[in-house]
N, C-alpha and C. Protein backbone atom coordinates (compact mmCIF):
# COMPACT_ATOMS: atom_id res chain seq x y z
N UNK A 1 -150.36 -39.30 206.29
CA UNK A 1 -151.00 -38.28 207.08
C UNK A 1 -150.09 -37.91 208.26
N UNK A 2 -149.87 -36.74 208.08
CA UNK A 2 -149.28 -35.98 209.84
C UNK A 2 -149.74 -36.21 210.98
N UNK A 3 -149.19 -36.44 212.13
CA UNK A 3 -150.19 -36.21 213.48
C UNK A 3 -151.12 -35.46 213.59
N UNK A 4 -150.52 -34.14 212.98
CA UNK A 4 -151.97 -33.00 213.31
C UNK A 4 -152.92 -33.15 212.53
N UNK A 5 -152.88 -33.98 211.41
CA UNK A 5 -154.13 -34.08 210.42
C UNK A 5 -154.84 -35.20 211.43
N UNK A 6 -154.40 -36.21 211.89
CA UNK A 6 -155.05 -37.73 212.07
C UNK A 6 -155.10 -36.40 213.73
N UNK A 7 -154.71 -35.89 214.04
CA UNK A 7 -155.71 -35.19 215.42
C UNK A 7 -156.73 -34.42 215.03
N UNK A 8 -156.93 -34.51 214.21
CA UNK A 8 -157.90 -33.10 213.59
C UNK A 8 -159.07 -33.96 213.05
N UNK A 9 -158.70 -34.90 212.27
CA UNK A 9 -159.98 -35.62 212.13
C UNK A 9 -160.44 -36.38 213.28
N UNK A 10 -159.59 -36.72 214.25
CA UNK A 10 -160.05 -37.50 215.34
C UNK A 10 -160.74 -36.44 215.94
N UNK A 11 -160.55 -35.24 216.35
CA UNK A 11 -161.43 -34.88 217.09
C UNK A 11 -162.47 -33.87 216.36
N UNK A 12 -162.38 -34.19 214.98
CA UNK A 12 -163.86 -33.57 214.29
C UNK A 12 -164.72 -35.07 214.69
N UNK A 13 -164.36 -35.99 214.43
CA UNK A 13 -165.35 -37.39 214.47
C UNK A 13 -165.62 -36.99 215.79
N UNK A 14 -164.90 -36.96 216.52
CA UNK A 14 -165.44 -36.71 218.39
C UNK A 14 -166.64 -35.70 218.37
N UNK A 15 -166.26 -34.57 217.49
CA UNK A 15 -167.16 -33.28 217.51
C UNK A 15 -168.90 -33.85 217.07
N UNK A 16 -168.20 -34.07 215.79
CA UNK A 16 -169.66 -35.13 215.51
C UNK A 16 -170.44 -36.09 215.98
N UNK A 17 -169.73 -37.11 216.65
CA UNK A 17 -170.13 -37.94 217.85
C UNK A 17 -171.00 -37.44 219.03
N UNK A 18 -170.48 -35.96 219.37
CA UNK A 18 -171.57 -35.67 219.77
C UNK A 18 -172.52 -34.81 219.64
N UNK A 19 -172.49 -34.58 218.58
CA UNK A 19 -174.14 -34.09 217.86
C UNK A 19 -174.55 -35.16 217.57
N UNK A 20 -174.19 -36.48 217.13
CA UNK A 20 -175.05 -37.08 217.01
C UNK A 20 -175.85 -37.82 218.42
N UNK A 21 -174.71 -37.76 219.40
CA UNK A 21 -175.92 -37.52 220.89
C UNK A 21 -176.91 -36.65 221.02
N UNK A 22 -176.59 -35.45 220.59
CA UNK A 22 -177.35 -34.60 221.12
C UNK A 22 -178.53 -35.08 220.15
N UNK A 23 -178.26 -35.67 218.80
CA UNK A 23 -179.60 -35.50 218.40
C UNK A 23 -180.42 -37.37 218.88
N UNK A 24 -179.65 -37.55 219.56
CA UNK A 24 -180.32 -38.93 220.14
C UNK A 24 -181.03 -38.24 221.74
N UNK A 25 -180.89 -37.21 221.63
CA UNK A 25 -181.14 -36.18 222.91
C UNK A 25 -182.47 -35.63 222.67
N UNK A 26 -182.25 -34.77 221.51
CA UNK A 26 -183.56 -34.39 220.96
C UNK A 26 -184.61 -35.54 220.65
N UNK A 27 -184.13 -36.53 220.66
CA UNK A 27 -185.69 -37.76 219.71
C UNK A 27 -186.21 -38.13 221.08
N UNK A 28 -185.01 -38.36 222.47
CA UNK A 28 -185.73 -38.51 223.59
C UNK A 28 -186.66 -37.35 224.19
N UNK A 29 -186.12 -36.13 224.53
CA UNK A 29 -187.61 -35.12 224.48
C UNK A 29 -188.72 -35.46 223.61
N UNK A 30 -188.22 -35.29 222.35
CA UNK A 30 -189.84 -35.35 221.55
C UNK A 30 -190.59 -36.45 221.92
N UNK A 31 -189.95 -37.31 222.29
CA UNK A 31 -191.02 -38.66 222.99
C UNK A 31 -191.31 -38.27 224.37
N UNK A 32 -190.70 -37.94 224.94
CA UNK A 32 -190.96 -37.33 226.30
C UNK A 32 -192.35 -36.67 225.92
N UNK A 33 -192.45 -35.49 225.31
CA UNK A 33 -193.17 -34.44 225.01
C UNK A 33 -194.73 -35.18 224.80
N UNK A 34 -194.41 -36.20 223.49
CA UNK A 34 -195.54 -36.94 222.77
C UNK A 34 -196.15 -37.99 224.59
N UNK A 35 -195.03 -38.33 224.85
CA UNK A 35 -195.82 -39.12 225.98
C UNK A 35 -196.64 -37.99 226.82
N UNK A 36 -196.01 -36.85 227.32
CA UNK A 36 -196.91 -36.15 228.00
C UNK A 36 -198.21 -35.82 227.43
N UNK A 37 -198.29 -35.05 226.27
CA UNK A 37 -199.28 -35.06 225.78
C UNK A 37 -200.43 -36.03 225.30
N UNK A 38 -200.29 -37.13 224.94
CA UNK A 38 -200.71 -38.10 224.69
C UNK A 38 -201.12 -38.98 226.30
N UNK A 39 -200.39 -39.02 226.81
CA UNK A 39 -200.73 -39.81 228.53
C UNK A 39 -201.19 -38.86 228.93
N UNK A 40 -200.74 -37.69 229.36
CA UNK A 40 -201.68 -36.87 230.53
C UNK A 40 -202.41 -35.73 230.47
N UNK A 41 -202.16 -35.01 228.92
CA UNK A 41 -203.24 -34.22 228.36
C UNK A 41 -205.05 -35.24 227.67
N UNK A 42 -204.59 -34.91 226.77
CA UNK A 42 -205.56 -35.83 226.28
C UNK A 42 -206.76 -36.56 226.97
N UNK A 43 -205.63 -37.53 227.63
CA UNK A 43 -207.29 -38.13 228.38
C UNK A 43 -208.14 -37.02 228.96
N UNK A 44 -207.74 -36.33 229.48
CA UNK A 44 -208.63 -34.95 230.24
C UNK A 44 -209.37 -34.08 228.88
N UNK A 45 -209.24 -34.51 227.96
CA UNK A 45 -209.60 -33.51 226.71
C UNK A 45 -210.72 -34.37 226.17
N UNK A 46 -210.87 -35.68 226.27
CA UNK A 46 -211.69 -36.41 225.75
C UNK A 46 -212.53 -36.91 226.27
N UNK A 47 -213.91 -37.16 226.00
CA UNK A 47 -214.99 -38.00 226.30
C UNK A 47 -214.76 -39.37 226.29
N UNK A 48 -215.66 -39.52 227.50
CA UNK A 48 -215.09 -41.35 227.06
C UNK A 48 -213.82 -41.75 227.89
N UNK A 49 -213.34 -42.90 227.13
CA UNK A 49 -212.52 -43.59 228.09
C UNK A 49 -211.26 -43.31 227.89
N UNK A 50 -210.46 -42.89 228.99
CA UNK A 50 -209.01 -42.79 228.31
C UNK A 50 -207.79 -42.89 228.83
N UNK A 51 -208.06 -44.43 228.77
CA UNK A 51 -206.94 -45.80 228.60
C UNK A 51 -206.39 -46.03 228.23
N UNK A 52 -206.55 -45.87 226.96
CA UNK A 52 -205.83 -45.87 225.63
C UNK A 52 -204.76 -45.05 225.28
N UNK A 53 -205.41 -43.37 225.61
CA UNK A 53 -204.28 -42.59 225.41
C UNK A 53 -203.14 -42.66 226.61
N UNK A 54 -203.42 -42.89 228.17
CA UNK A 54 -202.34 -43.64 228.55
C UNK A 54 -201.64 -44.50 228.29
N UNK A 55 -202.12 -45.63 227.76
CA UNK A 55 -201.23 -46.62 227.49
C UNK A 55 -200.23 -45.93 226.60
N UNK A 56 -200.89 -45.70 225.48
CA UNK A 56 -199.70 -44.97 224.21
C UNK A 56 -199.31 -43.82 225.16
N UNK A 57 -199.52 -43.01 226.22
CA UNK A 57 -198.30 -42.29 226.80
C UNK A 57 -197.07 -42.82 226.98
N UNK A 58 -197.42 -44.11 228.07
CA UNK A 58 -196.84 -45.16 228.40
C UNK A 58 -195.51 -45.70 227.66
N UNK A 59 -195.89 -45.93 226.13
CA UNK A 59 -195.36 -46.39 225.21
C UNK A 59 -194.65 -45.00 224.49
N UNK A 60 -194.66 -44.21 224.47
CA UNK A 60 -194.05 -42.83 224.08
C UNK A 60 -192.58 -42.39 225.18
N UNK A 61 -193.31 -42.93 226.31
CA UNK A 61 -192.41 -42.52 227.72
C UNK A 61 -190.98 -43.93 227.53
N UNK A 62 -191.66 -45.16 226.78
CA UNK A 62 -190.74 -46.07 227.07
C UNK A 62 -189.94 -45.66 226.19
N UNK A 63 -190.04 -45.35 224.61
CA UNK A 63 -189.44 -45.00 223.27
C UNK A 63 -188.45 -43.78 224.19
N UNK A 64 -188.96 -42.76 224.94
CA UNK A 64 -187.94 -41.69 225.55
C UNK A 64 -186.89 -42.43 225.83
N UNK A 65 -187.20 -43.16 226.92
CA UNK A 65 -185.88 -43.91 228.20
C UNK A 65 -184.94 -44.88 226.95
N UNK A 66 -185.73 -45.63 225.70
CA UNK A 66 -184.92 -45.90 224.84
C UNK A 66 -183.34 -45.24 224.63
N UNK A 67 -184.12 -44.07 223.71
CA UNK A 67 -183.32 -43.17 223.52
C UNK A 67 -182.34 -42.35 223.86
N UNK A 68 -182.70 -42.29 225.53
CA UNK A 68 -181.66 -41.21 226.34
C UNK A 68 -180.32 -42.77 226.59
N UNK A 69 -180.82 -43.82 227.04
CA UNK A 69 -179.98 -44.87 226.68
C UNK A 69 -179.72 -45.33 225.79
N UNK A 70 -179.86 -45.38 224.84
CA UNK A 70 -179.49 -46.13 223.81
C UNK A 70 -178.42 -44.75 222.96
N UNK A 71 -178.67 -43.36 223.23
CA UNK A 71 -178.11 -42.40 222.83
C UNK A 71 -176.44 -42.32 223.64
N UNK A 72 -176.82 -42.63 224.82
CA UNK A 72 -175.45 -43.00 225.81
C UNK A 72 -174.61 -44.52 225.58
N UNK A 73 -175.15 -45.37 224.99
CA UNK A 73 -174.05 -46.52 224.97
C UNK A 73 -173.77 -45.95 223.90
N UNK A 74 -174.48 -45.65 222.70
CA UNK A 74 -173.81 -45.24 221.40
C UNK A 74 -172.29 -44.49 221.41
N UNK A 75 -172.61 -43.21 222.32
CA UNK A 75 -171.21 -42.20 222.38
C UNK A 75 -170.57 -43.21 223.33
N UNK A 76 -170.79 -44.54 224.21
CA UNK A 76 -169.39 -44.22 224.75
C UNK A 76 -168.88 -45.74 223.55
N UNK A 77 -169.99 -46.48 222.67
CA UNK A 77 -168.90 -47.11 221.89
C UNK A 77 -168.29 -46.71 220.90
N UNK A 78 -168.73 -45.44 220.27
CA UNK A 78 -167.99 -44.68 219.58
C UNK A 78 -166.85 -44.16 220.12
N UNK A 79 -166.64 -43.49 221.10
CA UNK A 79 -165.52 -42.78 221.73
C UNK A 79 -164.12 -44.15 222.43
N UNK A 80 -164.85 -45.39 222.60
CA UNK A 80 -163.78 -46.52 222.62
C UNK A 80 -163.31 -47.01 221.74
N UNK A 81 -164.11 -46.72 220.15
CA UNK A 81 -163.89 -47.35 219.31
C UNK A 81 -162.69 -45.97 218.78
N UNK A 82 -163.17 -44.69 218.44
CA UNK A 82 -162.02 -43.97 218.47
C UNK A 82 -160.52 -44.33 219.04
N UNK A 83 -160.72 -44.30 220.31
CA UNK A 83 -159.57 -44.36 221.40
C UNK A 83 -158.59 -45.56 220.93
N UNK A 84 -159.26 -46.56 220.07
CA UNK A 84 -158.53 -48.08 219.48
C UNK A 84 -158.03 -47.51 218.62
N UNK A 85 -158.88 -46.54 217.66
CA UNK A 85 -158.15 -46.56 216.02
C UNK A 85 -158.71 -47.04 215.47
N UNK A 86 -160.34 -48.02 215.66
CA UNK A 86 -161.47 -48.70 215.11
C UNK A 86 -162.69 -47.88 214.77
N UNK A 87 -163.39 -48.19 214.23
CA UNK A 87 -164.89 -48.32 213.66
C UNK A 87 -166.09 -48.69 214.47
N UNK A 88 -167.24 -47.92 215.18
CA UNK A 88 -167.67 -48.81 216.01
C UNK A 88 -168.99 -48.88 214.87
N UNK A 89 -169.34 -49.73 214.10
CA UNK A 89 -171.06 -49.97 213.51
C UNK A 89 -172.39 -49.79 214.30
N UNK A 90 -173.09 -48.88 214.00
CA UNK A 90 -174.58 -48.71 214.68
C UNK A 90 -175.32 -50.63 214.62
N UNK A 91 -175.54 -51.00 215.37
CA UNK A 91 -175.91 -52.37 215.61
C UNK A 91 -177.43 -52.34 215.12
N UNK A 92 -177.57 -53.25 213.70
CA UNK A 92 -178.77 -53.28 213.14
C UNK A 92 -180.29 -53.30 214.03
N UNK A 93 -179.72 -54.18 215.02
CA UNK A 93 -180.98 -54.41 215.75
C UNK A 93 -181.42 -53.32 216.54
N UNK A 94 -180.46 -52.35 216.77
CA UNK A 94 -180.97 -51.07 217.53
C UNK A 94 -181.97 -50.20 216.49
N UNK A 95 -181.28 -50.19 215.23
CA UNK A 95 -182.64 -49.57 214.46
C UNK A 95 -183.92 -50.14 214.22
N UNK A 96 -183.38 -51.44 213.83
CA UNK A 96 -184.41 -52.17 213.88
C UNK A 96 -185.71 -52.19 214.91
N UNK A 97 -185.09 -52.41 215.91
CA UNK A 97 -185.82 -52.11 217.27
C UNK A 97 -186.41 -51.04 217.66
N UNK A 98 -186.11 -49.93 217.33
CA UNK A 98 -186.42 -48.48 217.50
C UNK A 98 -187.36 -48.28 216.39
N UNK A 99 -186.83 -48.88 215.65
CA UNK A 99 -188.13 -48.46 214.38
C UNK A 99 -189.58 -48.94 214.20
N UNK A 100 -188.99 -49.96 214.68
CA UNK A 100 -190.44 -51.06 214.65
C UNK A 100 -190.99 -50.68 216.08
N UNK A 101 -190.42 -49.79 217.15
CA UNK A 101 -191.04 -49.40 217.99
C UNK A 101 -192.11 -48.13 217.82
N UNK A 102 -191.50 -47.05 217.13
CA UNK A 102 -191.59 -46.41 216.75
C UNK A 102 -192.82 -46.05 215.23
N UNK A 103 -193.13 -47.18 214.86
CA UNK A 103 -193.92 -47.51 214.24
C UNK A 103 -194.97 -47.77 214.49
N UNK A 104 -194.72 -48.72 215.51
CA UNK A 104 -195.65 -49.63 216.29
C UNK A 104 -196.83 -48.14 217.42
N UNK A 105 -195.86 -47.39 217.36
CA UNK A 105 -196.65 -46.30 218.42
C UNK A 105 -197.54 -45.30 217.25
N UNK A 106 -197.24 -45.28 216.66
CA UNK A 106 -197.83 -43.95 215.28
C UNK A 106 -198.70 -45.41 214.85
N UNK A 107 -198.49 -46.34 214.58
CA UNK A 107 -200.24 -47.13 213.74
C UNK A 107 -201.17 -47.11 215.19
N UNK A 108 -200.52 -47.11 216.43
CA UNK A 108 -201.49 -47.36 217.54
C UNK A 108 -202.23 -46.18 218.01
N UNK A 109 -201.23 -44.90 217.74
CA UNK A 109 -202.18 -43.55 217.47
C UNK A 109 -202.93 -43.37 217.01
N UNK A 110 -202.60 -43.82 215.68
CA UNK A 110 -203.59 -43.47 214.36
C UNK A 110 -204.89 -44.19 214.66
N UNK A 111 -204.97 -45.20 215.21
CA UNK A 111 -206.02 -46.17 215.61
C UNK A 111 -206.57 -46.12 216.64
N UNK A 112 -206.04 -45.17 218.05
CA UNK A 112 -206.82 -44.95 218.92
C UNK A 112 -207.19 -43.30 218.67
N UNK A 113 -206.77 -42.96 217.55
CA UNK A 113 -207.17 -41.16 217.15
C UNK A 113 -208.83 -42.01 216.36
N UNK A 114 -208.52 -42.62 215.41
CA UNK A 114 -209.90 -42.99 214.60
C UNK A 114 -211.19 -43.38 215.56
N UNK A 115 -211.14 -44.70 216.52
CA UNK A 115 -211.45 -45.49 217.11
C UNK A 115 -211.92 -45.11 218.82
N UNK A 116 -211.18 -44.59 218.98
CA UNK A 116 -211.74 -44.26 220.39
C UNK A 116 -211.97 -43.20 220.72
């Protein structure tokens, strides 16, 4: 490979690197969004007690702050791992963690949508 090829893919991976922020950008709004709605609409919409739908705001708002961080260490270990000439691997436990968070908030919806 030429320099200008191995620059060209280096900075398409860069290009991509950050769309894939941006779309770690977008999942933090939409939780943003779901927390607002869910924490500070809602309870005002409903009869009854609503505790619940705060809390799961709560938990929507934490999944945000996840994301806007967890979207920022990502690009800068990608962009060090570039800068080496390395590979940086998405770290299992971050999906893991996000998912099972993320899970954990949609069965607790679904259950304070039925239930309360």
């Amino acid at each position: 490979m030429t320099d200008a090829e191995i620059a060209d893919v280096t900075r398409r991976t860069r290009l991509a690197a950050e769309r894939t922020w941006l779309a770690w950008w977008r999942t933090g709004i939409a939780a943003t969004t779901a927390s607002i709605a869910v924490g500070g609409l809602v309870p005002q919409l409903v009869e009854g007690t609503g505790w619940p739908y705060i809390l799961l705001g709560v938990g929507y708002a934490l999944l945000a702050v996840s994301m806007f961080a967890g979207g920022e260490l990502r690009k800068r270990a990608v962009d060090e791992a570039l800068d080496e000439g390395r590979y940086a691997p998405l770290p299992a436990m971050w999906t893991m963690a996000l998912s099972c968070a993320g899970g954990a908030l949609a069965v607790a919806t679904l259950l304070v949508v039925l239930f309360a």
